[in-house]
N, C-alpha and C. Protein backbone atom coordinates (compact mmCIF):
# COMPACT_ATOMS: atom_id res chain seq x y z
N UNK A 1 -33.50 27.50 19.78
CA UNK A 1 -34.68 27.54 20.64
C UNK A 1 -35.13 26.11 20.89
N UNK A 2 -35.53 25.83 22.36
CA UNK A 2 -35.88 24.73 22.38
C UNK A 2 -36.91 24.24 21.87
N UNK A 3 -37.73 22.89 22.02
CA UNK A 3 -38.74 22.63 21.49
C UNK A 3 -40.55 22.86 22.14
N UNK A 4 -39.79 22.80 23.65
CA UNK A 4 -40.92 23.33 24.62
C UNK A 4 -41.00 25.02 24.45
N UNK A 5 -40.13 25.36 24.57
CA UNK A 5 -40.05 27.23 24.59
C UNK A 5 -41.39 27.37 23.02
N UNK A 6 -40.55 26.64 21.91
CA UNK A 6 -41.27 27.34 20.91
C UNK A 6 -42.88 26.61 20.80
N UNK A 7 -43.14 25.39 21.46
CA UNK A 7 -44.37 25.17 21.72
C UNK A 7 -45.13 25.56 22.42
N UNK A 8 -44.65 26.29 23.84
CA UNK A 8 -45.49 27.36 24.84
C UNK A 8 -45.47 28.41 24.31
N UNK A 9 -44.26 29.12 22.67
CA UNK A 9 -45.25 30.37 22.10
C UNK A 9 -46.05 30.18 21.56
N UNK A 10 -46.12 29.19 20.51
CA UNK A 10 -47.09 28.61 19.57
C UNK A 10 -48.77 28.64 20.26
N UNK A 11 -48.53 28.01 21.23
CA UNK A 11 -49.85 27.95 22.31
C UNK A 11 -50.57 29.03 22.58
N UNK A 12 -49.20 30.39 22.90
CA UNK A 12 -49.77 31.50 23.27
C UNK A 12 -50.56 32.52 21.71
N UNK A 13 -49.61 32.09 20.68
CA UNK A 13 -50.27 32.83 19.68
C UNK A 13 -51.14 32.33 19.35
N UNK A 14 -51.59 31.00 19.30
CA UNK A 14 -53.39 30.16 19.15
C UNK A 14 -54.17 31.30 20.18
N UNK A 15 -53.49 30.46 21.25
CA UNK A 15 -54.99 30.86 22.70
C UNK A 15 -55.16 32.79 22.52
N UNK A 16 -54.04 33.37 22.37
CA UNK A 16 -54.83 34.55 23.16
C UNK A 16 -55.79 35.57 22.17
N UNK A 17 -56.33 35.11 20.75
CA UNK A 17 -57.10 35.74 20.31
C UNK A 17 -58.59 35.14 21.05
N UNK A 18 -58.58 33.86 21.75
CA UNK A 18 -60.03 33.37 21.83
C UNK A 18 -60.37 33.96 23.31
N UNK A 19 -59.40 34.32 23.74
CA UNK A 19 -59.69 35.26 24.74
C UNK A 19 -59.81 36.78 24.90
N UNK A 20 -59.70 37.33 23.56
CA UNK A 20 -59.38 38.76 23.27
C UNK A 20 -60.89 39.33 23.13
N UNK A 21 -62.20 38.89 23.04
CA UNK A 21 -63.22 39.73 23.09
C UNK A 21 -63.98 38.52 23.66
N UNK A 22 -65.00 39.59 24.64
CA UNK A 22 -66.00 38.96 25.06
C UNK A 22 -67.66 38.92 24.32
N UNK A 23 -68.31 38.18 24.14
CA UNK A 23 -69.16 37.88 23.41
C UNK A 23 -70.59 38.21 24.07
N UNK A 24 -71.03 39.26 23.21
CA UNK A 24 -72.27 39.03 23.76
C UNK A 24 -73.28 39.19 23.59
N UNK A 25 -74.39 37.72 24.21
CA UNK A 25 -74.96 36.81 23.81
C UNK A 25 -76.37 37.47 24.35
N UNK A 26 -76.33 38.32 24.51
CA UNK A 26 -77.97 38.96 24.86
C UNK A 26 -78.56 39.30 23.21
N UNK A 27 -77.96 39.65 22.39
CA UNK A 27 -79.04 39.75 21.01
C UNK A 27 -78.90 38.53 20.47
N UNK A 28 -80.29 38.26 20.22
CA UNK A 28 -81.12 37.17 19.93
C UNK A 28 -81.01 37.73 17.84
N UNK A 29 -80.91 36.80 17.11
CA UNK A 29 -80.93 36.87 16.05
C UNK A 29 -82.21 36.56 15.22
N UNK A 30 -83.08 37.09 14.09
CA UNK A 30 -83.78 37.28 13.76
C UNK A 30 -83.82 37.61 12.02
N UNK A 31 -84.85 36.81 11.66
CA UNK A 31 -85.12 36.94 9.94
C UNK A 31 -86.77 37.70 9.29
N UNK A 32 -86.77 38.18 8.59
CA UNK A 32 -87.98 38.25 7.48
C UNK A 32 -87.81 38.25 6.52
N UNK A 33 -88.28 37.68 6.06
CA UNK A 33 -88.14 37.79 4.58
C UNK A 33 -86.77 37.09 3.90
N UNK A 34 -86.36 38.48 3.63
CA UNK A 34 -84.36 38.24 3.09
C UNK A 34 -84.13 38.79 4.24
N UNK A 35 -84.47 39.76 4.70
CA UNK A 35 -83.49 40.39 5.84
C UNK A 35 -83.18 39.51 6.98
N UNK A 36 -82.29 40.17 7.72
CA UNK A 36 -82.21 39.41 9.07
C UNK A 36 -81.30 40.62 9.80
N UNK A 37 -81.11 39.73 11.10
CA UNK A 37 -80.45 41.33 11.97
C UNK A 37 -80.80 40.34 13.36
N UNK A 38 -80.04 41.48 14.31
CA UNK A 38 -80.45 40.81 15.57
C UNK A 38 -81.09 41.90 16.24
N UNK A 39 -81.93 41.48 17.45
CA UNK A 39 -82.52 42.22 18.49
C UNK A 39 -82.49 42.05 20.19
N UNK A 40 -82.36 42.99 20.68
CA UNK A 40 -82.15 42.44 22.07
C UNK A 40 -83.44 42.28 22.66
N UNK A 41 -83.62 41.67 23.98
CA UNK A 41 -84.12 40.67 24.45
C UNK A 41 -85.30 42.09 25.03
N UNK A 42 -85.24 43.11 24.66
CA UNK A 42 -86.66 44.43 25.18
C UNK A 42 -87.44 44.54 24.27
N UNK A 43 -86.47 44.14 22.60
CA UNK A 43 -87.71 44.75 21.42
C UNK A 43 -88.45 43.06 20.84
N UNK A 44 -88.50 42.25 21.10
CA UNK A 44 -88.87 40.91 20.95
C UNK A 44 -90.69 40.96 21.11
């Protein structure tokens, strides 16, 4: 195997977990006390 071939898989097995879920950034995170948890942006 060449050295480019096995560096464009290498690349692909890094990159495609950071693309495998989308994130999302609407719950706002939140503490009392000890606890913590997040809440979305209606119960604030």
């Amino acid at each position: 195997m060449t050295s480019k071939k096995l560096m464009f898989i290498l690349f692909l097995v890094i990159s495609i977990p950071v693309f495998a879920q989308d994130p999302d950034m609407s719950l706002i995170p939140y503490r009392q006390g000890d606890l913590w948890g997040y809440a979305d942006p209606e119960k604030i």
